[in-house]
N, C-alpha and C. Protein backbone atom coordinates (compact mmCIF):
# COMPACT_ATOMS: atom_id res chain seq x y z
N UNK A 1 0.85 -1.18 0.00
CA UNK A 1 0.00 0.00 0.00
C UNK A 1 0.89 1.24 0.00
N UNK A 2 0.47 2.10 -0.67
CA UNK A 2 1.45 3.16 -1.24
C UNK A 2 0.20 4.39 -0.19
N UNK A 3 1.72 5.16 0.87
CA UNK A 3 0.80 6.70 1.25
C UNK A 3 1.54 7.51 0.88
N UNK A 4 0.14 7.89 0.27
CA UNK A 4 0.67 9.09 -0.42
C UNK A 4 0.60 10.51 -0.32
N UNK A 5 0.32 10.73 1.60
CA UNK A 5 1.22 11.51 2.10
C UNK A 5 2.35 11.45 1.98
N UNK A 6 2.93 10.58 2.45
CA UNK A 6 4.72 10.18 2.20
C UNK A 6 5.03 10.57 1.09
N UNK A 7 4.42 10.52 -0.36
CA UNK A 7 4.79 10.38 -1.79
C UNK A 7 4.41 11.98 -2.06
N UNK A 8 3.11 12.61 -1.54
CA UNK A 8 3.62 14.24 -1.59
C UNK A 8 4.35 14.82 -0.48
N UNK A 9 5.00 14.44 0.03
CA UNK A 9 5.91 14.99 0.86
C UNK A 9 7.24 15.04 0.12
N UNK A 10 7.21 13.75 -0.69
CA UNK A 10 9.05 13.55 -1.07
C UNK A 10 8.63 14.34 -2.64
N UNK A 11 7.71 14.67 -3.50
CA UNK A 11 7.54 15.47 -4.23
C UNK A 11 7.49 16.53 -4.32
N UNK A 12 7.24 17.26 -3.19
CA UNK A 12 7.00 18.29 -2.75
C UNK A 12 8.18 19.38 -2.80
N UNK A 13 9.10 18.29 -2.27
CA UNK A 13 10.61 18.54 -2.10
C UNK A 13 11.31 18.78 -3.23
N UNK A 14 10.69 18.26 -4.20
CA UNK A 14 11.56 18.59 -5.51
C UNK A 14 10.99 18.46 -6.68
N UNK A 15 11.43 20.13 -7.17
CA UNK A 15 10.76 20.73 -8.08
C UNK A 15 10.42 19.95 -9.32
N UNK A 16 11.77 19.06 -9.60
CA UNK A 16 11.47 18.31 -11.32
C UNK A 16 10.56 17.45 -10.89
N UNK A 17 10.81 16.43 -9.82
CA UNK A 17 9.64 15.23 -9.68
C UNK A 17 8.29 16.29 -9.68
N UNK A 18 7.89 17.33 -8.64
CA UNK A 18 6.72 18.33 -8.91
C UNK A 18 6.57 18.40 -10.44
N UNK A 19 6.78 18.71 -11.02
CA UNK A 19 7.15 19.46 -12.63
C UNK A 19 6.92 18.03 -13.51
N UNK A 20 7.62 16.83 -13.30
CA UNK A 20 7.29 15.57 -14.02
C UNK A 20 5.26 15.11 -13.40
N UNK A 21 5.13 15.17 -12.73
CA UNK A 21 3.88 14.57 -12.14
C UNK A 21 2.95 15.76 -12.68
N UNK A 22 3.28 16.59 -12.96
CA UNK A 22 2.17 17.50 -13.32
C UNK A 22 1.87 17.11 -14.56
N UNK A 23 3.32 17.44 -15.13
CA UNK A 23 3.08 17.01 -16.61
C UNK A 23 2.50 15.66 -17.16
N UNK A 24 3.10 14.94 -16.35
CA UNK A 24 2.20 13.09 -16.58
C UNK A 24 0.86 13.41 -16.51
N UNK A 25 0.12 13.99 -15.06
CA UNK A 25 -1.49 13.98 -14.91
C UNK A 25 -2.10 14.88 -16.44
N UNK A 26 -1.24 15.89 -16.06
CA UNK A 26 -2.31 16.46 -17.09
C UNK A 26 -1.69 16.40 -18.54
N UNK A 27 -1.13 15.12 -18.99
CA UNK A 27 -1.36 14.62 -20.36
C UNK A 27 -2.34 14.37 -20.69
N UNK A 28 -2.88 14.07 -21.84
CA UNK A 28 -3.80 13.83 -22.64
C UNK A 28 -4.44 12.51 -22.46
N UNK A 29 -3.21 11.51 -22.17
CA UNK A 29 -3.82 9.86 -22.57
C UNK A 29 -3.99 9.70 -21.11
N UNK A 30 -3.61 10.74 -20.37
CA UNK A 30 -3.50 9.94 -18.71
C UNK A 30 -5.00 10.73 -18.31
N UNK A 31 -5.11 12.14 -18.55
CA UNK A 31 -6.45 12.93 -18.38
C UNK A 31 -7.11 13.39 -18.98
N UNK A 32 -8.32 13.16 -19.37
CA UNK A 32 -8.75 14.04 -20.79
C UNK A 32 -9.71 14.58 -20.09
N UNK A 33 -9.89 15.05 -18.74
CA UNK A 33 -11.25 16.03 -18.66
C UNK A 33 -10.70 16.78 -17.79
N UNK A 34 -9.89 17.11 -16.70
CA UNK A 34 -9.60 17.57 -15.29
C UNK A 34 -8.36 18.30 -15.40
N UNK A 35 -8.00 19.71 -15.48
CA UNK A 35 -6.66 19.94 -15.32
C UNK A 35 -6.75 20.08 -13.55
N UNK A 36 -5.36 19.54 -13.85
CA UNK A 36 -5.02 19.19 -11.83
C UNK A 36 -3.56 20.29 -11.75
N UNK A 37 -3.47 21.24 -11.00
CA UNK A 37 -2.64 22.15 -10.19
C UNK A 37 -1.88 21.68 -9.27
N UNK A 38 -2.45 20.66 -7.96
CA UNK A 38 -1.85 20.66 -6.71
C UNK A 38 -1.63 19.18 -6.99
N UNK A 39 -0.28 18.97 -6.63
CA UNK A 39 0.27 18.09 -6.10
C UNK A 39 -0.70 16.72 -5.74
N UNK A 40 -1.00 17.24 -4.50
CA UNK A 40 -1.84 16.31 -3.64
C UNK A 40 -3.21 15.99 -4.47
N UNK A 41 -3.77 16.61 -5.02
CA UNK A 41 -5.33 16.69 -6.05
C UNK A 41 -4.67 15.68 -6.94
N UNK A 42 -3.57 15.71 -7.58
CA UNK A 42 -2.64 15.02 -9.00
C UNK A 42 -3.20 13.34 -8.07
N UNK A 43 -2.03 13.36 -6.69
CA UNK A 43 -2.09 12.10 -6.77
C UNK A 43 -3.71 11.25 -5.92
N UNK A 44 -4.25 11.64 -5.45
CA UNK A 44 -5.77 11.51 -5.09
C UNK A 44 -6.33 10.80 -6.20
N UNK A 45 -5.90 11.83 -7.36
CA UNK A 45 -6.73 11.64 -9.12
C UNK A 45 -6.02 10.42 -9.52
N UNK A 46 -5.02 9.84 -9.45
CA UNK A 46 -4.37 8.79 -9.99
C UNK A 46 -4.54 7.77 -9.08
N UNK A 47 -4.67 7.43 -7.87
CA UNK A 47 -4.84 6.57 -6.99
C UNK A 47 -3.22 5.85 -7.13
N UNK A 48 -3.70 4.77 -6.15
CA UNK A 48 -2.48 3.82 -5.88
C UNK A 48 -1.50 3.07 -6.56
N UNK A 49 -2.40 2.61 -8.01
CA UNK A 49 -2.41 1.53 -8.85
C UNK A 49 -1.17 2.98 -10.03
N UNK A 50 -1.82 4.26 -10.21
CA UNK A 50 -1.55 5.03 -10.98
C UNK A 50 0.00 5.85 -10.35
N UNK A 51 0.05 6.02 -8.97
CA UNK A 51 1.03 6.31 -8.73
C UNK A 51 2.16 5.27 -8.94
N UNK A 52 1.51 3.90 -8.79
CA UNK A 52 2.96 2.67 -8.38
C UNK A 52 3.62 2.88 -10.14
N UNK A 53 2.84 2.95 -11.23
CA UNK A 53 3.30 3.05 -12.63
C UNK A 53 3.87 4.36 -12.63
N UNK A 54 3.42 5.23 -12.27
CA UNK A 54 4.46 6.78 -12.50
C UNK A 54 5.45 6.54 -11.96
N UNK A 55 5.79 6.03 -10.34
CA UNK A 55 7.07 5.80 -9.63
C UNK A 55 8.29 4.99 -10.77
N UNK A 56 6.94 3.82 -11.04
CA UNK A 56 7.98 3.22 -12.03
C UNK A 56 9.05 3.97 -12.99
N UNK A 57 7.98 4.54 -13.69
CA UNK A 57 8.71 4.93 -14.70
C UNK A 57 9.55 6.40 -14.41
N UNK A 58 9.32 6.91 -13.15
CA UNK A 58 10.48 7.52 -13.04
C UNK A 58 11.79 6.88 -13.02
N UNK A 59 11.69 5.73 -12.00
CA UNK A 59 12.92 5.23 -11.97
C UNK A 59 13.63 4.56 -12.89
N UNK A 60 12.87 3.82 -13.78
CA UNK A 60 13.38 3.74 -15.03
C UNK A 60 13.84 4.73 -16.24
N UNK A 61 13.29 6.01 -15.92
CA UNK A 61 14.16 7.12 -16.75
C UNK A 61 15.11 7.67 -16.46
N UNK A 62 15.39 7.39 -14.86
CA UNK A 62 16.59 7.74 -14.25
C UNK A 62 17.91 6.74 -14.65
N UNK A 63 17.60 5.37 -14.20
CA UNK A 63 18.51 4.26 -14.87
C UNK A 63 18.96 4.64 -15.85
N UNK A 64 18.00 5.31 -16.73
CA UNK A 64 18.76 4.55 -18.46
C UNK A 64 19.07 6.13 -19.03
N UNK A 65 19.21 7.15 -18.01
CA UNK A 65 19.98 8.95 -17.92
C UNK A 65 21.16 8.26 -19.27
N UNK A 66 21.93 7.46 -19.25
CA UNK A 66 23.11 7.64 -19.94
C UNK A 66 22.89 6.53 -21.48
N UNK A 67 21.56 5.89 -21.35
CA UNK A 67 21.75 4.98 -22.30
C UNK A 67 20.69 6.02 -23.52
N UNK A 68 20.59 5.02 -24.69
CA UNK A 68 19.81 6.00 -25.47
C UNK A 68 18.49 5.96 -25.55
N UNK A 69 17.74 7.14 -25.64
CA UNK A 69 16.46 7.36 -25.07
C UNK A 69 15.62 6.09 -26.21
N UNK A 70 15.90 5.27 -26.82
CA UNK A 70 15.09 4.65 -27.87
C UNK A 70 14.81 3.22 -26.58
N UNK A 71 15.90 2.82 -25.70
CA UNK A 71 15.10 2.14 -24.86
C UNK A 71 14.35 2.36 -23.93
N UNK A 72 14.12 3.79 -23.69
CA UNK A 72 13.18 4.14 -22.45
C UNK A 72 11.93 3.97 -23.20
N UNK A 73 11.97 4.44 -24.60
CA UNK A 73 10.71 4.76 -25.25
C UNK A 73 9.95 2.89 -25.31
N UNK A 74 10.58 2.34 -25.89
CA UNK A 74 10.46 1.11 -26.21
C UNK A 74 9.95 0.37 -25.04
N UNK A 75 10.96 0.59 -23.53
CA UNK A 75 10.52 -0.17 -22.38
C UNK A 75 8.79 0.73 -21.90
N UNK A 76 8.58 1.39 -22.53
CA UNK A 76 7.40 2.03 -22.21
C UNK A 76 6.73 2.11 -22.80
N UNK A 77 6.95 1.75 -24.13
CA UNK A 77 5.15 1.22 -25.32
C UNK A 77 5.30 -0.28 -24.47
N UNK A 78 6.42 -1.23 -24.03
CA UNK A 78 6.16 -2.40 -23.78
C UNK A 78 5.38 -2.70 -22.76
N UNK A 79 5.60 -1.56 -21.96
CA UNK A 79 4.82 -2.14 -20.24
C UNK A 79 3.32 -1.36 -20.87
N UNK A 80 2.84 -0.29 -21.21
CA UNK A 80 1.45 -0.07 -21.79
C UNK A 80 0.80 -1.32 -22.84
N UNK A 81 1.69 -1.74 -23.90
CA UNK A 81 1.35 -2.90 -24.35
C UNK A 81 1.19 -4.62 -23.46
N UNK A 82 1.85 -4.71 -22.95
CA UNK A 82 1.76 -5.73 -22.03
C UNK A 82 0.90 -5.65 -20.80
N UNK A 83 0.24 -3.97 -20.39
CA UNK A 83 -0.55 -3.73 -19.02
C UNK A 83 -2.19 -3.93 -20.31
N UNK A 84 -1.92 -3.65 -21.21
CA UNK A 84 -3.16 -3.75 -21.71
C UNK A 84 -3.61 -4.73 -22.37
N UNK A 85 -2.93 -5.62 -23.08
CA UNK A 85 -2.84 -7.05 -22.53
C UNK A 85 -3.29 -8.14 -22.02
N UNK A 86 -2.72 -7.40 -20.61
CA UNK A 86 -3.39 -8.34 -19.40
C UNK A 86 -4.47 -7.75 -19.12
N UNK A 87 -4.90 -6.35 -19.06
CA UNK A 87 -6.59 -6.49 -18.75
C UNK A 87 -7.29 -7.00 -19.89
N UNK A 88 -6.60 -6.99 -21.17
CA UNK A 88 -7.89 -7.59 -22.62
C UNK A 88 -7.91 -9.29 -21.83
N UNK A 89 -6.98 -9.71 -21.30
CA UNK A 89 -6.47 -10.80 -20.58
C UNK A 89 -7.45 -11.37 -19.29
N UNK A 90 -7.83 -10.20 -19.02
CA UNK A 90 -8.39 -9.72 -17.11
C UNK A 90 -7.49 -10.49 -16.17
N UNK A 91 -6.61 -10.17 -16.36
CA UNK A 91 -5.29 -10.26 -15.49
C UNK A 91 -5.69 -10.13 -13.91
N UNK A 92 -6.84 -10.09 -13.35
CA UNK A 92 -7.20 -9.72 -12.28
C UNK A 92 -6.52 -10.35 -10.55
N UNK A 93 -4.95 -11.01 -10.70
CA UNK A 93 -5.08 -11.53 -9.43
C UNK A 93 -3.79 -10.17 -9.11
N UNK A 94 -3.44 -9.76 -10.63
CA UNK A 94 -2.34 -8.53 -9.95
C UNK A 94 -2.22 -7.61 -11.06
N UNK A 95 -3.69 -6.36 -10.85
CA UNK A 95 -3.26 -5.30 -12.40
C UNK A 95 -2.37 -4.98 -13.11
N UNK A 96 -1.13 -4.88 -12.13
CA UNK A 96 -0.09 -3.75 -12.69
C UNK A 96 0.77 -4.83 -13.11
N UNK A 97 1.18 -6.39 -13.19
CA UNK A 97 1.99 -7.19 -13.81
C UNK A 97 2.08 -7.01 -14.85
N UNK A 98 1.40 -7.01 -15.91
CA UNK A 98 1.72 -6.52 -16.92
C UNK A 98 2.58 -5.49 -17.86
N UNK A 99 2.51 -4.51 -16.95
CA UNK A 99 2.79 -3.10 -17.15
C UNK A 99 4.39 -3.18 -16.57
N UNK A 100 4.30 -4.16 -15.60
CA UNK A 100 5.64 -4.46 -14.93
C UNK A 100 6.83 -5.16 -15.78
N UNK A 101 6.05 -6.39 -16.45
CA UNK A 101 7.05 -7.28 -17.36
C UNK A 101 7.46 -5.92 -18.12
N UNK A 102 6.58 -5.14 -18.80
CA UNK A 102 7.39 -4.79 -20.06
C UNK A 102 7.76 -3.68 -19.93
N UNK A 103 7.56 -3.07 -18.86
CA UNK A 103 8.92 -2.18 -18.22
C UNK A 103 10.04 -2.46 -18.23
N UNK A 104 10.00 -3.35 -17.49
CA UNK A 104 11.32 -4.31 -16.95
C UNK A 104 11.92 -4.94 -17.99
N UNK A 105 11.29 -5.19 -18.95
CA UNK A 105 11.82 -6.44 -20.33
C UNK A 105 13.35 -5.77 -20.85
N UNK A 106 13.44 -4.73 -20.57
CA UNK A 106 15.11 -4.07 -21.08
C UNK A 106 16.05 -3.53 -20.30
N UNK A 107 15.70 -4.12 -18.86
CA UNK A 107 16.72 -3.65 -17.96
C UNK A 107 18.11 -4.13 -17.93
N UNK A 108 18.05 -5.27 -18.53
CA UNK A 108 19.57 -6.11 -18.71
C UNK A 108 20.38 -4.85 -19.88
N UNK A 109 19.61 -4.54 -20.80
CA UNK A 109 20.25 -3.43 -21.72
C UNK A 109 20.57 -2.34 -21.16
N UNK A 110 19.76 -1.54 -19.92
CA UNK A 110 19.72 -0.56 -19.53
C UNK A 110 20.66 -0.32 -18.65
N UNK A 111 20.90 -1.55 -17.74
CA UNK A 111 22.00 -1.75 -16.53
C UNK A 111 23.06 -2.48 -17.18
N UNK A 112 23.27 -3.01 -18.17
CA UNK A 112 24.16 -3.64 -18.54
C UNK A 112 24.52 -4.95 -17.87
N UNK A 113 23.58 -5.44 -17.11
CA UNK A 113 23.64 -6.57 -16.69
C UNK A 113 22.90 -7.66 -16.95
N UNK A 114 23.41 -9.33 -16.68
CA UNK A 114 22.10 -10.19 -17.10
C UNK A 114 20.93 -9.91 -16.31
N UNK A 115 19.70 -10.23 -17.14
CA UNK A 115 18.33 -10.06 -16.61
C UNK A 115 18.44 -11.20 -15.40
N UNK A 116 18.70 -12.06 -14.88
CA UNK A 116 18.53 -13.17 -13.74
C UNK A 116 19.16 -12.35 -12.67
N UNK A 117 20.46 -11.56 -12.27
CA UNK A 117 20.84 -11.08 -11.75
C UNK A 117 20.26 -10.09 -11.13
N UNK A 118 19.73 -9.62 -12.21
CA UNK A 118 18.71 -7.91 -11.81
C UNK A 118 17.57 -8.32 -11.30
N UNK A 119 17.12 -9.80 -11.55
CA UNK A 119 15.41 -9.62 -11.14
C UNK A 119 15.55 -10.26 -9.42
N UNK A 120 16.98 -10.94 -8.93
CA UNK A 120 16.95 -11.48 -8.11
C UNK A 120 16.58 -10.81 -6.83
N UNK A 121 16.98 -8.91 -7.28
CA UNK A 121 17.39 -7.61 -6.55
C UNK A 121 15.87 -7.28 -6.04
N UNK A 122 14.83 -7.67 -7.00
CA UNK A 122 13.53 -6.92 -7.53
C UNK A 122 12.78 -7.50 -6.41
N UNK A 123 12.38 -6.29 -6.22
CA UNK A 123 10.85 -7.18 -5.02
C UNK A 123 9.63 -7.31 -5.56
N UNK A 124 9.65 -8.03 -7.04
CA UNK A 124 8.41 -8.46 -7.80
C UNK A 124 8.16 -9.83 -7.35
N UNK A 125 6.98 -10.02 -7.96
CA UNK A 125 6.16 -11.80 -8.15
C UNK A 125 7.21 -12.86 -9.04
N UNK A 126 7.04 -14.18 -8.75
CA UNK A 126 7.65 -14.88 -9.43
C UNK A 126 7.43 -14.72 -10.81
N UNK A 127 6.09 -14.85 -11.26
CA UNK A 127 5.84 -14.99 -12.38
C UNK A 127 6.38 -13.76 -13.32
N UNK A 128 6.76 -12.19 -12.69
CA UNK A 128 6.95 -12.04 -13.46
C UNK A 128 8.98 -12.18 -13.89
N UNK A 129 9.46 -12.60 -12.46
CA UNK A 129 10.74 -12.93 -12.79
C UNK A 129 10.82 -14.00 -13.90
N UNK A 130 9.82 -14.95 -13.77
CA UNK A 130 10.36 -15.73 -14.99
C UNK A 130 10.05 -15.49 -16.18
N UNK A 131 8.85 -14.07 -16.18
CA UNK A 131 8.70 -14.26 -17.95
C UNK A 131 10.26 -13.13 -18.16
N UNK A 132 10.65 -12.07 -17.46
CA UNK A 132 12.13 -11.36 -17.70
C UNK A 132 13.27 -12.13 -17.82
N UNK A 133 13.12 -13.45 -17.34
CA UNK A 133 14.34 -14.35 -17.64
C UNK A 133 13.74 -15.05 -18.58
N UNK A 134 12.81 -15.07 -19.37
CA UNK A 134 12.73 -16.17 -20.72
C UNK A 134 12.26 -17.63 -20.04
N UNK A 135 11.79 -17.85 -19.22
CA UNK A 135 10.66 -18.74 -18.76
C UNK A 135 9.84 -19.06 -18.95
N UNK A 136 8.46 -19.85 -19.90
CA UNK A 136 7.60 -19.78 -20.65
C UNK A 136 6.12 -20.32 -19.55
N UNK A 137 5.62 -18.65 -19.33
CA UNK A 137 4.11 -18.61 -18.93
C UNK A 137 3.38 -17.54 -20.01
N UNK A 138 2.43 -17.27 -19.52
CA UNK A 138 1.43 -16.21 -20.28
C UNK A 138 2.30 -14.63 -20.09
N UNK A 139 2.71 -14.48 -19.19
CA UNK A 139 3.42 -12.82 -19.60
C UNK A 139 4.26 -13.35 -20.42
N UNK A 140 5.18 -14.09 -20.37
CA UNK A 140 6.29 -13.97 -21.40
C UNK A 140 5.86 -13.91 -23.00
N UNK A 141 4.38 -14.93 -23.03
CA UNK A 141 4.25 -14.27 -24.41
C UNK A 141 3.62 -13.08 -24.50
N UNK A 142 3.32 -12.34 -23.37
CA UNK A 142 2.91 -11.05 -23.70
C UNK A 142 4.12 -10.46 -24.52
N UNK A 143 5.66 -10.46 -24.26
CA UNK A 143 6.79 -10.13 -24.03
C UNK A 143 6.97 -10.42 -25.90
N UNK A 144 6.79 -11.96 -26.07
CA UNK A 144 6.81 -12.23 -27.31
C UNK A 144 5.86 -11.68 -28.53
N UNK A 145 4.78 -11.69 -27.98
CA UNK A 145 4.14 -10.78 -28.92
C UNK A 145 4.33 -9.40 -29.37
N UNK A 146 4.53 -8.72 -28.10
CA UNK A 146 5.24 -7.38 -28.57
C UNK A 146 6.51 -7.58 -29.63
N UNK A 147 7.29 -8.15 -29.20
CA UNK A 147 8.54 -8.37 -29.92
C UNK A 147 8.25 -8.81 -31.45
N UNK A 148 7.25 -9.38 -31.55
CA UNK A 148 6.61 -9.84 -32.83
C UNK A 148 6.21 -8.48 -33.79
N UNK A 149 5.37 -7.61 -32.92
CA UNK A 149 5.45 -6.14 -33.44
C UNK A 149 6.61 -5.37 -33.65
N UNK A 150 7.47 -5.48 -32.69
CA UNK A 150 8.93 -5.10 -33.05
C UNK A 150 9.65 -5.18 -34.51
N UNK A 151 8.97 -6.31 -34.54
CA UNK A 151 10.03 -7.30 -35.68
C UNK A 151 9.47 -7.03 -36.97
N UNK A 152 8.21 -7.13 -36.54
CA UNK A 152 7.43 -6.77 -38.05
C UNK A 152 7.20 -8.32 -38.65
N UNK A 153 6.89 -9.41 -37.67
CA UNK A 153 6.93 -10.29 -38.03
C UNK A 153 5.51 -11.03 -37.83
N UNK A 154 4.68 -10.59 -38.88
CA UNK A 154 2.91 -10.46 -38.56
C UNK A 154 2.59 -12.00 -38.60
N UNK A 155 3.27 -12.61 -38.75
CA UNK A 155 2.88 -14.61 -39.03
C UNK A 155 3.22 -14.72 -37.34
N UNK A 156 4.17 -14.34 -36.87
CA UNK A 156 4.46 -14.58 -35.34
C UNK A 156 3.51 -13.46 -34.60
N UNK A 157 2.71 -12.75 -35.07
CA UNK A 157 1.65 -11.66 -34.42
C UNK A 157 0.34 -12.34 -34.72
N UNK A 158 0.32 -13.08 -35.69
CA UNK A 158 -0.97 -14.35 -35.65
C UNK A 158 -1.28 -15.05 -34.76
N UNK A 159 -0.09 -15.54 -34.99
CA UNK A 159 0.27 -17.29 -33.83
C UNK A 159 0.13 -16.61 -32.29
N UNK A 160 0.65 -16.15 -31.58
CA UNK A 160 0.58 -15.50 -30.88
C UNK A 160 -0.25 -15.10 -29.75
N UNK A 161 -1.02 -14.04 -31.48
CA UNK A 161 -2.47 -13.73 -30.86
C UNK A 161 -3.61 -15.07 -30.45
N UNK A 162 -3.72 -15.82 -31.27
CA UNK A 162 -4.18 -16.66 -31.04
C UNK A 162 -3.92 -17.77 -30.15
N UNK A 163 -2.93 -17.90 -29.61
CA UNK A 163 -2.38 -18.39 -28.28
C UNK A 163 -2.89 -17.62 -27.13
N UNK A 164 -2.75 -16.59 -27.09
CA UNK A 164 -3.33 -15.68 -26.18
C UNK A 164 -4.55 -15.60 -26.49
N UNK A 165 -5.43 -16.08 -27.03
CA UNK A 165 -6.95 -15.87 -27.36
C UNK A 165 -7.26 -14.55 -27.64
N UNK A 166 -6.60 -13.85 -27.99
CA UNK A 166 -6.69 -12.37 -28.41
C UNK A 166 -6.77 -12.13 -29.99
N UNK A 167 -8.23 -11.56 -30.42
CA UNK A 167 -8.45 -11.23 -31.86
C UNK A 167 -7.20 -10.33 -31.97
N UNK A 168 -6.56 -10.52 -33.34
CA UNK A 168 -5.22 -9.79 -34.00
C UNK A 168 -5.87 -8.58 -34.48
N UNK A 169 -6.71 -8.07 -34.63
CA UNK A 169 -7.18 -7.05 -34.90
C UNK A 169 -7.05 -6.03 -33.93
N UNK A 170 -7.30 -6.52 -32.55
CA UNK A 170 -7.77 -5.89 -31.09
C UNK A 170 -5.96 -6.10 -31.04
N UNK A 171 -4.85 -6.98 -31.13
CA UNK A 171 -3.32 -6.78 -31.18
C UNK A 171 -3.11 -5.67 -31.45
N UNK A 172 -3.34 -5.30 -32.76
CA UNK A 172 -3.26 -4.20 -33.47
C UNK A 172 -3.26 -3.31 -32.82
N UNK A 173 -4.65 -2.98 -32.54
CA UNK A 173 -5.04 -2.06 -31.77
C UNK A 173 -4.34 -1.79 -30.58
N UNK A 174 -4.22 -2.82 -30.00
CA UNK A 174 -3.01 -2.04 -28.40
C UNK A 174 -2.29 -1.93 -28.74
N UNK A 175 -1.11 -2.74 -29.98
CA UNK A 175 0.32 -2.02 -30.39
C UNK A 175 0.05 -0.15 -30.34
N UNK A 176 -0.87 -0.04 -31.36
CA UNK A 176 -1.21 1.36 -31.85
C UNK A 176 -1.47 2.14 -30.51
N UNK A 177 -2.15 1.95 -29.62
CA UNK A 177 -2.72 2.46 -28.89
C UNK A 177 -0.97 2.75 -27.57
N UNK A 178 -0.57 1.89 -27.47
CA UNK A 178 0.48 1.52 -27.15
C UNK A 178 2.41 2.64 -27.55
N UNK A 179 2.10 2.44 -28.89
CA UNK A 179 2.95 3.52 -29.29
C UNK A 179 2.62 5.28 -29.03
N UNK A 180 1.84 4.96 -29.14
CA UNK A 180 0.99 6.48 -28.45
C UNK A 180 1.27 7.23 -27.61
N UNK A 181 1.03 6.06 -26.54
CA UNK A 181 0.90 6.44 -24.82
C UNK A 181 2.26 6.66 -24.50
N UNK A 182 3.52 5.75 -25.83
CA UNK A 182 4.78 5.87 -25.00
C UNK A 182 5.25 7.02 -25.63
N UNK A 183 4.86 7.40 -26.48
CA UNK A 183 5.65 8.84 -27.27
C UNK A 183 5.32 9.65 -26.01
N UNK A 184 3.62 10.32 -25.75
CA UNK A 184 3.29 10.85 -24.48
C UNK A 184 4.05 10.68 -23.15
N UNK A 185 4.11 9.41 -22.74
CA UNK A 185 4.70 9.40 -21.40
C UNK A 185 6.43 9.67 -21.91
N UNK A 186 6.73 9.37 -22.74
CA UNK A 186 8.43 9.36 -22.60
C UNK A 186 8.29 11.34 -22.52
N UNK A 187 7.97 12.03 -23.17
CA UNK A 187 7.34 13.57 -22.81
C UNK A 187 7.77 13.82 -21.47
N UNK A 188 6.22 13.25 -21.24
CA UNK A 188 6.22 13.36 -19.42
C UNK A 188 7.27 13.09 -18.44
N UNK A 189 8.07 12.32 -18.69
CA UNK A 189 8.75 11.89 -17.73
C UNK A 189 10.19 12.68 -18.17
N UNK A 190 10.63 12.71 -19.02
CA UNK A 190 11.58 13.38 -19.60
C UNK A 190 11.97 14.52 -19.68
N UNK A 191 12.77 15.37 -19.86
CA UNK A 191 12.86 16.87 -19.93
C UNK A 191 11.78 17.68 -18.45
């Protein structure tokens, strides 16, 4: 459980995290009706589930300060593609897994270390340590399917989909929907 007194207190404190959270809420894909001013109103409006993904991805834009911004962008259409996913999925025993694998899916690039090493550190779920180490459950082909979009390799975006019981049409659609959100959030979090 995330308080988020504690979380506007340590924001509060500093201007860019202030200045990043504003800019995240009042994006477009994150708010389309409410401009939010205060701090505390921002995180109220995002709840628990919405702050634990912003935290994320701060800290993942901090990590990868020296690497090139094409994997922040990438690790962040992946975790929107993979969080959306798992709800077309109803992922319901843990929302934010999703969003987690494909965050995480490029940290071995980002840290320069093997992925088994890094996830040992992580205070995540098993399941999703093993789809980041290449372990074969249902996130990992979330992991694979994206990568299938990556690749441009629409016979492996078939198969796939249909493994996942997911119409390729509705694939489509979250890739798209997906590239979107990460152009937006890489914005937000950035500069």
């Amino acid at each position: 459980m995330v308080d988020l007194d504690k979380v506007n207190t340590i924001i509060q404190r500093d201007v860019s995290l202030s200045y990043k959270l504003l800019r995240f809420i009042n994006n477009s894909l994150v708010n389309k009706t409410n401009k939010i001013c205060d701090l505390r109103h921002a995180l109220n409006y995002m709840g628990q589930l919405e702050v634990k993904k912003f935290t994320a991805l701060l800290a993942l834009a901090n990590v990868g300060d020296n690497k090139p911004v094409e994997l922040l962008h990438l690790s962040l259409v992946r975790a929107k593609f993979c969080d959306l996913v798992g709800q077309a999925k109803s992922l319901s025993n843990n929302s934010h897994t999703g969003f987690l694998v494909g965050l995480f899916s490029l940290l071995d690039a980002l840290l320069d270390q093997p992925m088994q090493s890094i996830v040992e550190k992580l205070p995540i779920g098993e399941d999703i340590k093993a789809a980041l180490c290449g372990n074969e459950n249902e996130l990992k082909r979330f992991l694979v399917l994206i990568r299938a979009f990556e690749s441009v390799y629409w016979q492996g975006v078939v198969t796939i989909s249909k493994q996942l019981s997911l119409d390729v049409k509705m694939s489509h659609a979250i890739y798209n929907q997906s590239l979107k959100w990460g152009i937006a959030m890489r914005q937000s979090v950035s500069g």
